[in-house]
PDB file of N, CA and C in Angstrom:
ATOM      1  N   UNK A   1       7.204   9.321  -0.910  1.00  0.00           N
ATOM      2  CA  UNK A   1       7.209   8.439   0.242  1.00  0.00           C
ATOM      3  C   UNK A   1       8.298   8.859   1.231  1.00  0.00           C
ATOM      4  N   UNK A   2       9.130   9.697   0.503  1.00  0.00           N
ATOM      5  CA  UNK A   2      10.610   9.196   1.598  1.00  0.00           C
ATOM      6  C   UNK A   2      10.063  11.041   2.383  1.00  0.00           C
ATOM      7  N   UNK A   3       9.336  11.970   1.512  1.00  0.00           N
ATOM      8  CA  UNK A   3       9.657  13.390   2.001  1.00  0.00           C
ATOM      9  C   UNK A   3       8.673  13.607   3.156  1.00  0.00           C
ATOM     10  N   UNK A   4       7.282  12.483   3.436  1.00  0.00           N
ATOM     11  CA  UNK A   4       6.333  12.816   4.544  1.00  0.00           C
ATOM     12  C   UNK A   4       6.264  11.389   4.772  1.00  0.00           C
ATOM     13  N   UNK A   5       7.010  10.504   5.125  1.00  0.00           N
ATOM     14  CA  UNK A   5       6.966   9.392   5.967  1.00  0.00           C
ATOM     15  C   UNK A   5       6.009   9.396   7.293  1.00  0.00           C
ATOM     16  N   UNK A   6       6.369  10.419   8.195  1.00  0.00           N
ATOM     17  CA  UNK A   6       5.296  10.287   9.289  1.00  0.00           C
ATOM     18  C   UNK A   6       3.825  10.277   8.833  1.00  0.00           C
ATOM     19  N   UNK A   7       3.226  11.023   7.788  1.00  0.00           N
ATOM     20  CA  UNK A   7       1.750  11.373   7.112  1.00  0.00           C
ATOM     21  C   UNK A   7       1.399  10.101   5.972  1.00  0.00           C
ATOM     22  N   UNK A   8       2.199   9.150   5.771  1.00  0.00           N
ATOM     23  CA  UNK A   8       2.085   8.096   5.127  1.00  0.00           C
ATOM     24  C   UNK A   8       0.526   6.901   5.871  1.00  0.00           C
ATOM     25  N   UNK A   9       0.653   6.825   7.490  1.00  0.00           N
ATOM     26  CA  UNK A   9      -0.403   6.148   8.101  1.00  0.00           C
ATOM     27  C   UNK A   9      -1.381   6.755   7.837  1.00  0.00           C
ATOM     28  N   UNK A  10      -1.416   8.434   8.121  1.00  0.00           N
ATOM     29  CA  UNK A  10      -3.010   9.328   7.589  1.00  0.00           C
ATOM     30  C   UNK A  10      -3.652   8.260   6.671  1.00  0.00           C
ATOM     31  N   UNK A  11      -2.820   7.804   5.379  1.00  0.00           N
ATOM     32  CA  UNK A  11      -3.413   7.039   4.611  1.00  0.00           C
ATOM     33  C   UNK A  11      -4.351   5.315   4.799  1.00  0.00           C
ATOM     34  N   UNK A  12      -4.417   5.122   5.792  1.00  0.00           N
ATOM     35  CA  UNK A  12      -4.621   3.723   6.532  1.00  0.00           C
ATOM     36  C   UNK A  12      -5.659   3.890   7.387  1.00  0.00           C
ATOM     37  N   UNK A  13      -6.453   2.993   7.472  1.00  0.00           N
ATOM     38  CA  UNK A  13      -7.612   2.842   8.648  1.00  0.00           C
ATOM     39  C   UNK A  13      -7.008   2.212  10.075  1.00  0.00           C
ATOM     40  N   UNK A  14      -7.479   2.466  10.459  1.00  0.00           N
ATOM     41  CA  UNK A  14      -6.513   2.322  12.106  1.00  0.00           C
ATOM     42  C   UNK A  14      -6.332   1.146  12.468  1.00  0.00           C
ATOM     43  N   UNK A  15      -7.076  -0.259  11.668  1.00  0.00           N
ATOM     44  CA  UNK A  15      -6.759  -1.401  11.588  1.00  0.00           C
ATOM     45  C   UNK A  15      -6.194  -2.090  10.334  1.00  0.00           C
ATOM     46  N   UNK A  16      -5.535  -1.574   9.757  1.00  0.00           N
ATOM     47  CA  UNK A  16      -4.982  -1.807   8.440  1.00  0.00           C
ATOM     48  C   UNK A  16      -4.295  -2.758   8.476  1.00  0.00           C
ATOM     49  N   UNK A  17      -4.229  -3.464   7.414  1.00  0.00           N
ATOM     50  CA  UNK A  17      -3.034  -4.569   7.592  1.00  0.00           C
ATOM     51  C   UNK A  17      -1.992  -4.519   6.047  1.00  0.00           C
ATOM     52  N   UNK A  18      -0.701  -4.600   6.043  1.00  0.00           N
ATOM     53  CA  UNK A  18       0.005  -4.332   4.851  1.00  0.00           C
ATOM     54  C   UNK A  18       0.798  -5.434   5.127  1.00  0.00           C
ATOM     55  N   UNK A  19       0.747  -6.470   4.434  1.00  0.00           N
ATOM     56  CA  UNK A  19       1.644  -7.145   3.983  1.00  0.00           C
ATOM     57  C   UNK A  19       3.231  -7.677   3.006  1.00  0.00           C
ATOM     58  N   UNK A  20       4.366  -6.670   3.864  1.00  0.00           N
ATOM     59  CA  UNK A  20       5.317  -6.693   2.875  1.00  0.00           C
ATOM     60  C   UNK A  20       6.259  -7.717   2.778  1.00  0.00           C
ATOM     61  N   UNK A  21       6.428  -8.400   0.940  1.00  0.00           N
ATOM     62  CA  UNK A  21       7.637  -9.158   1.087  1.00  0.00           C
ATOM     63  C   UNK A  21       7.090 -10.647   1.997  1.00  0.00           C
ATOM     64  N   UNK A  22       5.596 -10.821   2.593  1.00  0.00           N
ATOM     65  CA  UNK A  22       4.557 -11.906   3.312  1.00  0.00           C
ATOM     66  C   UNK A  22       5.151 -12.178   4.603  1.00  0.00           C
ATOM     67  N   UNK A  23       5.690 -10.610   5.320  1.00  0.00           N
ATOM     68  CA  UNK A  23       5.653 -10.120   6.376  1.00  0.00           C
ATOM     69  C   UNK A  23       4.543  -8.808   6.784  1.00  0.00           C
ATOM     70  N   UNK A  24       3.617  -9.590   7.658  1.00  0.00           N
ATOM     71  CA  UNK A  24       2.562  -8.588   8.107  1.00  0.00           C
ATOM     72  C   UNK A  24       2.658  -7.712   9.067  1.00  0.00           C
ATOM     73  N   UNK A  25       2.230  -6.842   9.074  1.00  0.00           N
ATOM     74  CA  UNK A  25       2.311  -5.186   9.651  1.00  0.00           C
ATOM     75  C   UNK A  25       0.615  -4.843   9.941  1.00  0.00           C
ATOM     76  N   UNK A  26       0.275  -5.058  11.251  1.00  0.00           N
ATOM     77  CA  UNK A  26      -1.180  -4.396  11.625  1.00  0.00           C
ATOM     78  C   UNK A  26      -0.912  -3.404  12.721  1.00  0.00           C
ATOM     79  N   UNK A  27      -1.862  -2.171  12.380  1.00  0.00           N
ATOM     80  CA  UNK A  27      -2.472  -1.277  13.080  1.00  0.00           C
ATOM     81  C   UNK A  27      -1.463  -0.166  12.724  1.00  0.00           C
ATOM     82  N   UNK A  28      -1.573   1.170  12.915  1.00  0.00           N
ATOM     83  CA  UNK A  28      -1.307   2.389  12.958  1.00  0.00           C
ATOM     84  C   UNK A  28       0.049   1.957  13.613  1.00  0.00           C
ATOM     85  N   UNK A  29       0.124   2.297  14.460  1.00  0.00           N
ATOM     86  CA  UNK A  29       1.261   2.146  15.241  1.00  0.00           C
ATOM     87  C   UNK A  29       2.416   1.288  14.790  1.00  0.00           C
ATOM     88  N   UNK A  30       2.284   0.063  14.628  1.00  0.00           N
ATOM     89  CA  UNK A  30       3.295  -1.038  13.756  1.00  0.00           C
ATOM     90  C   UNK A  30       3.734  -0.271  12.181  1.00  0.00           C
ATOM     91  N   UNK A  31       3.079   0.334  11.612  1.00  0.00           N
ATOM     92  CA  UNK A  31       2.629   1.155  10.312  1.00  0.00           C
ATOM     93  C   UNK A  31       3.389   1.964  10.348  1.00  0.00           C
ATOM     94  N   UNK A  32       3.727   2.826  11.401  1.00  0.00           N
ATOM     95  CA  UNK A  32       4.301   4.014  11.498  1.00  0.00           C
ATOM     96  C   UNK A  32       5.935   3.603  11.723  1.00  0.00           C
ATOM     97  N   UNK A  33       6.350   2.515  12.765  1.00  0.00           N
ATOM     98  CA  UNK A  33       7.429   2.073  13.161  1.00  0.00           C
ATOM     99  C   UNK A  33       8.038   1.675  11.553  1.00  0.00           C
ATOM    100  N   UNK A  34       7.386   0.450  10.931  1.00  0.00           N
ATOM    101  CA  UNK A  34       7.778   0.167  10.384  1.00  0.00           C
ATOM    102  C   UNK A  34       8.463   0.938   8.601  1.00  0.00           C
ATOM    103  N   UNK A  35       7.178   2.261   8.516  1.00  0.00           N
ATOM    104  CA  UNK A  35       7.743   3.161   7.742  1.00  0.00           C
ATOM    105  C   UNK A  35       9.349   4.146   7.881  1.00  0.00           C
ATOM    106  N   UNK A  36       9.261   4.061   9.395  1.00  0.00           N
ATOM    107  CA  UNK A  36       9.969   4.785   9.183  1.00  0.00           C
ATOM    108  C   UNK A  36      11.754   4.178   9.722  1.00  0.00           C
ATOM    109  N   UNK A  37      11.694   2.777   9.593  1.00  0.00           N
ATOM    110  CA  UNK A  37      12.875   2.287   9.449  1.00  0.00           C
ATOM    111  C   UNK A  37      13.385   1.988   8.293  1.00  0.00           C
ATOM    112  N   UNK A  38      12.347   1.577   7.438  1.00  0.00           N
ATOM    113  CA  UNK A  38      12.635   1.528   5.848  1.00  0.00           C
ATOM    114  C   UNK A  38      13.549   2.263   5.255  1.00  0.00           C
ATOM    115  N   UNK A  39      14.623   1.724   4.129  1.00  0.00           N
ATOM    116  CA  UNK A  39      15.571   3.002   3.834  1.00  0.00           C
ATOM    117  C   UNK A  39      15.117   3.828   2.886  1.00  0.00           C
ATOM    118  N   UNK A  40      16.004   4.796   2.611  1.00  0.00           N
ATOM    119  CA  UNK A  40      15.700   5.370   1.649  1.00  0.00           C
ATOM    120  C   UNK A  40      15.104   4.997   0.192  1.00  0.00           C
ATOM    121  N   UNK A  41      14.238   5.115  -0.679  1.00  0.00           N
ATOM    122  CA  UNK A  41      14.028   4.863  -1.671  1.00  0.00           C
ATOM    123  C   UNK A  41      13.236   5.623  -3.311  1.00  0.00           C
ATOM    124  N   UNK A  42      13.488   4.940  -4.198  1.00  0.00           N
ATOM    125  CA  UNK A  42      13.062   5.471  -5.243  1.00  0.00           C
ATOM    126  C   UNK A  42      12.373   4.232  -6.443  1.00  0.00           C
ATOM    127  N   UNK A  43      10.947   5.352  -6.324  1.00  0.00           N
ATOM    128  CA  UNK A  43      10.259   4.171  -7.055  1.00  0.00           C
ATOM    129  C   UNK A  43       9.837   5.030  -7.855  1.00  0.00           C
ATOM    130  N   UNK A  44       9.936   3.925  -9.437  1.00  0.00           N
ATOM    131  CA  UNK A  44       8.974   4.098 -10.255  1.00  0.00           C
ATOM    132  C   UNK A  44       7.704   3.387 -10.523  1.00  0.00           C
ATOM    133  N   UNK A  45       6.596   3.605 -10.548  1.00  0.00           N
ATOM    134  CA  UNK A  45       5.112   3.234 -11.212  1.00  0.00           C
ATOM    135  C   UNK A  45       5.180   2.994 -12.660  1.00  0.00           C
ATOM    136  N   UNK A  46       4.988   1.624 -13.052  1.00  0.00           N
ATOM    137  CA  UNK A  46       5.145   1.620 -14.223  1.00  0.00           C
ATOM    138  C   UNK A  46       3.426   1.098 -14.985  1.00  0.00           C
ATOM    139  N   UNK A  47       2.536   0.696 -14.509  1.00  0.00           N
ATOM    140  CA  UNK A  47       1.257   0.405 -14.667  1.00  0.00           C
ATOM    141  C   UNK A  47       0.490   0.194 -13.382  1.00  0.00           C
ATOM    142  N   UNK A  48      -0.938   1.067 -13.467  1.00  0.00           N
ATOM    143  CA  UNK A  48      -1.654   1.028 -12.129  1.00  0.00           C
ATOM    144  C   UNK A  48      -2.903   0.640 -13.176  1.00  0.00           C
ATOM    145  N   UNK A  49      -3.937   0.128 -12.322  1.00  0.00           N
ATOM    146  CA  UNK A  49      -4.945  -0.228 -12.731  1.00  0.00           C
ATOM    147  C   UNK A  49      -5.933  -0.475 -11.491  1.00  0.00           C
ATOM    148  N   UNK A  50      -7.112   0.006 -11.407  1.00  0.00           N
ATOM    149  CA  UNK A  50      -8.008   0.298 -10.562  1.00  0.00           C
ATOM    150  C   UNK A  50      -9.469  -0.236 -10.978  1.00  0.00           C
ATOM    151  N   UNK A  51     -10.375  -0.998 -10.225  1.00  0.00           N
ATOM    152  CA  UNK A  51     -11.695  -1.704 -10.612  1.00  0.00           C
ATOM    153  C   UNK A  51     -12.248  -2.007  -9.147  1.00  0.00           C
ATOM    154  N   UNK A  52     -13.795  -1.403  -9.251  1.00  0.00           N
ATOM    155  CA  UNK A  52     -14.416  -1.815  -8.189  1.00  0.00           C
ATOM    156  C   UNK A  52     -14.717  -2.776  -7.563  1.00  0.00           C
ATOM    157  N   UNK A  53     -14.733  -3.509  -6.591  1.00  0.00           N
ATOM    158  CA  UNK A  53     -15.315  -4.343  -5.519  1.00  0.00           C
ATOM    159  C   UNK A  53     -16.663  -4.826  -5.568  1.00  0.00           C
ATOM    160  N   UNK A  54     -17.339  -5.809  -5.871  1.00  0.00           N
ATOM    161  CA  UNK A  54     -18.750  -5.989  -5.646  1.00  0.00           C
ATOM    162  C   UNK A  54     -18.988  -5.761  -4.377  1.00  0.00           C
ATOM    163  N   UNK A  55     -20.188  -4.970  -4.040  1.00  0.00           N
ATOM    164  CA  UNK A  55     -20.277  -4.549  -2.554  1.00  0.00           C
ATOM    165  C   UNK A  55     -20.603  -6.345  -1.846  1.00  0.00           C
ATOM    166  N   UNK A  56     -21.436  -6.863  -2.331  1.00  0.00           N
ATOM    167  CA  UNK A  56     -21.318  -8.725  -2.012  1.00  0.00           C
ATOM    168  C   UNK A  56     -19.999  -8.769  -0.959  1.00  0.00           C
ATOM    169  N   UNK A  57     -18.727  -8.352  -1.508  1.00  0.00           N
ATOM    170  CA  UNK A  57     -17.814  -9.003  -0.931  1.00  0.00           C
ATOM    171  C   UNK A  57     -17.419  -8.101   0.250  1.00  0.00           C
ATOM    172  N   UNK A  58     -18.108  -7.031   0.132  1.00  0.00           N
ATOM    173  CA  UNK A  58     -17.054  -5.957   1.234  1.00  0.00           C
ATOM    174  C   UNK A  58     -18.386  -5.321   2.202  1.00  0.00           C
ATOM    175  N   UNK A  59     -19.160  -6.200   2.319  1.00  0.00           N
ATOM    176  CA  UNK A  59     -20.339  -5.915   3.438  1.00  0.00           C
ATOM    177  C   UNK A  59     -20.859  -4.060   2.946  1.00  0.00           C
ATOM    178  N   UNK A  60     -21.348  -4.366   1.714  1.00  0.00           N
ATOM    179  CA  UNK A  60     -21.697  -2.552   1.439  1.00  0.00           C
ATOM    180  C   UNK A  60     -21.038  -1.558   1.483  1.00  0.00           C
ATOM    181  N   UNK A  61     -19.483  -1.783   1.927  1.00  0.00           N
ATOM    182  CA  UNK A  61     -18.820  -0.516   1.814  1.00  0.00           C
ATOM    183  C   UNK A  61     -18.086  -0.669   0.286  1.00  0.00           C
ATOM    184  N   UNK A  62     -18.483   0.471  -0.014  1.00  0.00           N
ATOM    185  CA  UNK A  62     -17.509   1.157  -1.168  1.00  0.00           C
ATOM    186  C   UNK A  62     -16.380   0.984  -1.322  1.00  0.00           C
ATOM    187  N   UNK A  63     -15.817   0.063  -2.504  1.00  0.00           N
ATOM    188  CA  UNK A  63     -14.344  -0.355  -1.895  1.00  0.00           C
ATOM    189  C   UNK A  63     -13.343  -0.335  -3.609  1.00  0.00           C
ATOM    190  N   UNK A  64     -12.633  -0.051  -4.050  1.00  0.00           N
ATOM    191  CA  UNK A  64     -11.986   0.209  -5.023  1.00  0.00           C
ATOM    192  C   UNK A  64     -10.272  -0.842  -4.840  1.00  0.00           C
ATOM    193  N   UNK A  65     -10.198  -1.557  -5.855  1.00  0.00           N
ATOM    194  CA  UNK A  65      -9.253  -2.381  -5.650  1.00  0.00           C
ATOM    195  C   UNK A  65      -7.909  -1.829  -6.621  1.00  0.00           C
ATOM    196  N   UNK A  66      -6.737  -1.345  -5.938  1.00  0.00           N
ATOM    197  CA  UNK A  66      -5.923  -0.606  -6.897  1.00  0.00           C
ATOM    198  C   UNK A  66      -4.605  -1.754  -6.980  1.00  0.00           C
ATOM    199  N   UNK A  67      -4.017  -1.764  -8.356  1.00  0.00           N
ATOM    200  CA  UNK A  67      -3.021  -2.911  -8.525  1.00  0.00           C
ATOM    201  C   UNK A  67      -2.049  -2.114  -9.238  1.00  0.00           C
ATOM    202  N   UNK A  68      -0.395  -2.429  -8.461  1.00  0.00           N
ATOM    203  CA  UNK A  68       0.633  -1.679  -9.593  1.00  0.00           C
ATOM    204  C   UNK A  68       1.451  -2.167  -9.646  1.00  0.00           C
ATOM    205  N   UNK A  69       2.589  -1.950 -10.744  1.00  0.00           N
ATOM    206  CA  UNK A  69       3.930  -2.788 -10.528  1.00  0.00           C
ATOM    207  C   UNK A  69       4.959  -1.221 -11.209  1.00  0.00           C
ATOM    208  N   UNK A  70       6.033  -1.863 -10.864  1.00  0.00           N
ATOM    209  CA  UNK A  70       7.237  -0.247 -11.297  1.00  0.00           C
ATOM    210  C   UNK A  70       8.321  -0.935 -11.016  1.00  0.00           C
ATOM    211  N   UNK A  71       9.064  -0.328 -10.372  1.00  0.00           N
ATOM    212  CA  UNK A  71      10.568  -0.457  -9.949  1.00  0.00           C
ATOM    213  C   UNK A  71      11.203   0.298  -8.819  1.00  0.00           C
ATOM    214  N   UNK A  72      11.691  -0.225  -7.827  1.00  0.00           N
ATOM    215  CA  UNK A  72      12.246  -0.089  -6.859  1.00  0.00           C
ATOM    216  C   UNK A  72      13.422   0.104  -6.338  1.00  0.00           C
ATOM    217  N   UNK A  73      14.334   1.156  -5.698  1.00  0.00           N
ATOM    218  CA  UNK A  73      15.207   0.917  -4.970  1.00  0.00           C
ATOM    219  C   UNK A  73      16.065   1.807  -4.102  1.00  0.00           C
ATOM    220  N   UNK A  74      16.622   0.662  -2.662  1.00  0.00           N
ATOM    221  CA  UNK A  74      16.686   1.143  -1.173  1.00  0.00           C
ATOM    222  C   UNK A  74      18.273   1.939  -1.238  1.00  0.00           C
ATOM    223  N   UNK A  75      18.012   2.385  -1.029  1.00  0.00           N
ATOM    224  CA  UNK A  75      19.379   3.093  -0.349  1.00  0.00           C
ATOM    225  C   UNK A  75      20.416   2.770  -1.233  1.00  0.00           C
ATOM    226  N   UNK A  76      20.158   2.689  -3.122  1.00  0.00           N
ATOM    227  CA  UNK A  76      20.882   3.085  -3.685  1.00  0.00           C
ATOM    228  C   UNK A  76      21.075   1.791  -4.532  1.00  0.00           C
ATOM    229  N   UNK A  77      20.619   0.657  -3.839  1.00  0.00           N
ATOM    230  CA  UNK A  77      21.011  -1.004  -4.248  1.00  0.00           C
ATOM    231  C   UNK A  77      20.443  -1.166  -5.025  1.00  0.00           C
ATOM    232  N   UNK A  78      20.609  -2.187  -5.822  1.00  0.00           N
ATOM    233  CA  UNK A  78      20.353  -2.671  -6.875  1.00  0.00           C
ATOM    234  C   UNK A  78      18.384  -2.438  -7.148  1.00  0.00           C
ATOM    235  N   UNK A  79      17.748  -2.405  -7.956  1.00  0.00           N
ATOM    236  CA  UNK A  79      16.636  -1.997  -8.420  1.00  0.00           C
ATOM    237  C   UNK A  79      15.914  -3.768  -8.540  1.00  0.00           C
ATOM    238  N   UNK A  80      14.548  -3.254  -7.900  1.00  0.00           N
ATOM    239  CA  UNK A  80      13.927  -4.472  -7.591  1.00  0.00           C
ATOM    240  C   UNK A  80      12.427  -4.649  -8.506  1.00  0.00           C
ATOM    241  N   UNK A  81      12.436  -5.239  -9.144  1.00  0.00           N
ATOM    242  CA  UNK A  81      10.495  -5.133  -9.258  1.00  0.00           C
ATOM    243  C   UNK A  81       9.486  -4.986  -8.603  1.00  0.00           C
ATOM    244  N   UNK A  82       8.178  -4.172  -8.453  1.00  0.00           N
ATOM    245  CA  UNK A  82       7.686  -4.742  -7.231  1.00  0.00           C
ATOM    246  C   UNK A  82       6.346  -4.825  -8.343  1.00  0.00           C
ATOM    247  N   UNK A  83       5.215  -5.465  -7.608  1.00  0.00           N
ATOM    248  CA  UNK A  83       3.768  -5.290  -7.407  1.00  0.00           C
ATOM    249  C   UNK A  83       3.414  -4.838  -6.268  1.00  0.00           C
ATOM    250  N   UNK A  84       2.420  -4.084  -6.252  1.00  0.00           N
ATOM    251  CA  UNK A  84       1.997  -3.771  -5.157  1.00  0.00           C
ATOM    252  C   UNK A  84       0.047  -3.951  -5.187  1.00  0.00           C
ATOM    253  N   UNK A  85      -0.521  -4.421  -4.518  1.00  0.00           N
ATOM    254  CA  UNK A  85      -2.279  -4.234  -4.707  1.00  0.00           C
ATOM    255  C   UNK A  85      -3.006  -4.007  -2.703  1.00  0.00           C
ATOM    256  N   UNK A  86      -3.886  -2.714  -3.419  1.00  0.00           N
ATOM    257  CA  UNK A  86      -4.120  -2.442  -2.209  1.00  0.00           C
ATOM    258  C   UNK A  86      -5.962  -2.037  -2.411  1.00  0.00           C
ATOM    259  N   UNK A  87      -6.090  -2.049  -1.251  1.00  0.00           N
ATOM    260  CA  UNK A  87      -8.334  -2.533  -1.376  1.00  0.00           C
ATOM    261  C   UNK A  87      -8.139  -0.704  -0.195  1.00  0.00           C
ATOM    262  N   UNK A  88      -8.698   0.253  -1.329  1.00  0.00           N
ATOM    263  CA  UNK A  88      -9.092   1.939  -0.969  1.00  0.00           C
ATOM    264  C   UNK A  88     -10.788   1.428  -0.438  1.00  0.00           C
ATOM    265  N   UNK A  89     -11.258   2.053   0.483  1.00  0.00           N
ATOM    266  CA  UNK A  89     -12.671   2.145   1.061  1.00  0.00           C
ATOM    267  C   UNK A  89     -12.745   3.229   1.321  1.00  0.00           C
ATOM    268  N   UNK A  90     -14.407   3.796   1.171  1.00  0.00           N
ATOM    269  CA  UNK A  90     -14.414   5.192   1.112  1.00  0.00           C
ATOM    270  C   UNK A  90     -15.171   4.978   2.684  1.00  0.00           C
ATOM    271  N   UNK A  91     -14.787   5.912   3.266  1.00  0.00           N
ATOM    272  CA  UNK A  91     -15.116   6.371   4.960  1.00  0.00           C
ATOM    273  C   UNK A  91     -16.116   7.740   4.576  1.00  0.00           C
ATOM    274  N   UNK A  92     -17.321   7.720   4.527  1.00  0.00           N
ATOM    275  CA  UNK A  92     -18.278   8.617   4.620  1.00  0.00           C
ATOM    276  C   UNK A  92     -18.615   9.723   5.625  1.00  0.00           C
ATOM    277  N   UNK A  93     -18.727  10.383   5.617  1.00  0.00           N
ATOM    278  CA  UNK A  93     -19.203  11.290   7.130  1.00  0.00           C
ATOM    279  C   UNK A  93     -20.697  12.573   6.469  1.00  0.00           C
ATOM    280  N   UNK A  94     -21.327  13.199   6.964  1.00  0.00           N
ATOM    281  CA  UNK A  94     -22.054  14.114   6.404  1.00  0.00           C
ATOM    282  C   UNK A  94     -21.504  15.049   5.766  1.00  0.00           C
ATOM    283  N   UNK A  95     -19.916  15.088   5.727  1.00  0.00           N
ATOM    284  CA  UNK A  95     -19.594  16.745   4.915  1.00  0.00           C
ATOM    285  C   UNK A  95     -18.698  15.963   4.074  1.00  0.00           C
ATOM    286  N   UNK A  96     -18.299  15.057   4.637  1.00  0.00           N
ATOM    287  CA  UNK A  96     -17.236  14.828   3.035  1.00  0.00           C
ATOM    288  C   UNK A  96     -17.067  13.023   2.516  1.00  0.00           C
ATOM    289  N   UNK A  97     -15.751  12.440   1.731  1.00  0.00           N
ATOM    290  CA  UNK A  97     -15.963  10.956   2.113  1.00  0.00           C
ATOM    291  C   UNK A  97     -14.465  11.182   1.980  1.00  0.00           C
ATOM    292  N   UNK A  98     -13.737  10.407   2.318  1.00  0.00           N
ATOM    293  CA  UNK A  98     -12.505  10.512   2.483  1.00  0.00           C
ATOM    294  C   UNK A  98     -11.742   9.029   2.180  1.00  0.00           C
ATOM    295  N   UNK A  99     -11.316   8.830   0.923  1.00  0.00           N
ATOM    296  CA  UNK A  99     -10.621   7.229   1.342  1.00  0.00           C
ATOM    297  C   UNK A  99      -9.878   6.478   1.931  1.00  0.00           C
ATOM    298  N   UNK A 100      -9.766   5.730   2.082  1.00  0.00           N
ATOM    299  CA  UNK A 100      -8.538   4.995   3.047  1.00  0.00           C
ATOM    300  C   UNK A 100      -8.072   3.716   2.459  1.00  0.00           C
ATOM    301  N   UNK A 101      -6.686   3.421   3.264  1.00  0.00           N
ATOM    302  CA  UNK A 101      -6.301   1.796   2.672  1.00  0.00           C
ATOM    303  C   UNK A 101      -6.473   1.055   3.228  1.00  0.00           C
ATOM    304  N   UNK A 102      -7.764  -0.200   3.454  1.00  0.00           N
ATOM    305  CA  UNK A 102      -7.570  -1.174   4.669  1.00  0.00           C
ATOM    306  C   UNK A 102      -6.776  -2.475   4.190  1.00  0.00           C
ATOM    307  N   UNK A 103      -6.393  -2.930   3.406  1.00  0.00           N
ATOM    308  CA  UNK A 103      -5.344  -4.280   2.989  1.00  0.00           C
ATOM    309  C   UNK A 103      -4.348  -3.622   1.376  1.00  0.00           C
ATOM    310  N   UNK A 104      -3.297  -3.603   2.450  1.00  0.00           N
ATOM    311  CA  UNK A 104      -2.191  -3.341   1.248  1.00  0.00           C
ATOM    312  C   UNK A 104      -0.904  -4.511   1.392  1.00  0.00           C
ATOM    313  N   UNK A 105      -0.983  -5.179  -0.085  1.00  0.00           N
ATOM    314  CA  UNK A 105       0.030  -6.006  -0.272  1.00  0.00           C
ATOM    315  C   UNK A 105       1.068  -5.855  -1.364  1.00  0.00           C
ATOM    316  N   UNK A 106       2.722  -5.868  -0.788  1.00  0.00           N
ATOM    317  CA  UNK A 106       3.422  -5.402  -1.595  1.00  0.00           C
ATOM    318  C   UNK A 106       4.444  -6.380  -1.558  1.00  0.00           C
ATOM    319  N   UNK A 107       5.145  -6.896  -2.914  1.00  0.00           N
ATOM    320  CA  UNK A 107       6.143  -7.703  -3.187  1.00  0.00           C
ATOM    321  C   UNK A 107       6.741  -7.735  -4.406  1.00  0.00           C
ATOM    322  N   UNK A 108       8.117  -8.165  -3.792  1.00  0.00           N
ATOM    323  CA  UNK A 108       9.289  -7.910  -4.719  1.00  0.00           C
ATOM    324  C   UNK A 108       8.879  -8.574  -5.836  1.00  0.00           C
ATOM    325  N   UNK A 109       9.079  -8.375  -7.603  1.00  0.00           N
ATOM    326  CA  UNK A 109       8.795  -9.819  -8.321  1.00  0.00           C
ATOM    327  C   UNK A 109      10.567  -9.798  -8.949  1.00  0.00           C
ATOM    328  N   UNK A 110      11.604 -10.054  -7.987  1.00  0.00           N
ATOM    329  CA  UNK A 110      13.023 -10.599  -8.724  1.00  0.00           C
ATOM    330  C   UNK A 110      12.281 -11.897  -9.516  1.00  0.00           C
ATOM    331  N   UNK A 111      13.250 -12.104 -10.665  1.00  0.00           N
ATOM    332  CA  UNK A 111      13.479 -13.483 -11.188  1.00  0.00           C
ATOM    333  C   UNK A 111      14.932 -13.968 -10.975  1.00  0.00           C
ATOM    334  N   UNK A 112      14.974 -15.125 -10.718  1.00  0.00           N
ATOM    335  CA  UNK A 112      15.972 -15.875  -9.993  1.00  0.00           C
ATOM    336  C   UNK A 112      17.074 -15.849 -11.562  1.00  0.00           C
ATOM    337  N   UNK A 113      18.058 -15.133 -11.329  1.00  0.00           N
ATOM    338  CA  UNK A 113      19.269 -15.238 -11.982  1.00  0.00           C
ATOM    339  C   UNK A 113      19.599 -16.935 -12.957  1.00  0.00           C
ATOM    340  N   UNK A 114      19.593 -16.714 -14.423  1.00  0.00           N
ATOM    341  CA  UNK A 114      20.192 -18.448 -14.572  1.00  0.00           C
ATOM    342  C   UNK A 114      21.462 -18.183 -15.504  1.00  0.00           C
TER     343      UNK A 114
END
């Protein structure tokens, strides 16, 4: 994430919406700003899990629902939990299909200190 930040939107449909932390971020442009103020970081993936979409819900497009959680952290600070779940759609053309992310939601899971 941190070594091609600008090529991070490639990954997004040009109306994407990512919800981080249940602060929303739409379109390419907001996407791009907002990647690349983010600090530095290091994440681990600690379980991903991936299951299709009934086309019912996603008007016939091909849509793959990916869910993960790992560990997180900015510019050195303390290490955060996250989840992250994001809905991949495949974009078709005659020579190839190419996926994309149109709703990605990502949040911290701290537990409150007792």
């Amino acid at each position: 994430m941190d070594k091609r930040r600008r090529a991070l939107t490639r990954l997004y449909l040009d109306k994407a919406t990512l919800i981080w932390n249940g602060n929303v971020v739409t379109g390419l442009d907001a996407l791009t700003n907002f990647f690349e103020v983010l600090p530095s970081s290091e994440f681990q993936v600690n379980m991903l899990d991936c299951q299709p979409v009934h086309e019912q819900a996603t008007q016939a497009q091909t849509t793959v629902l990916v869910v993960t959680s790992g560990t997180v952290k900015f510019d050195g600070n303390r290490q955060h939990f996250f989840n992250q779940n994001f809905l991949l759609t495949a974009q078709t053309s005659p020579n190839n299909t190419v996926w994309k992310i149109a709703s990605d939601c990502f949040r911290f899971q701290d537990w409150a200190s007792t």
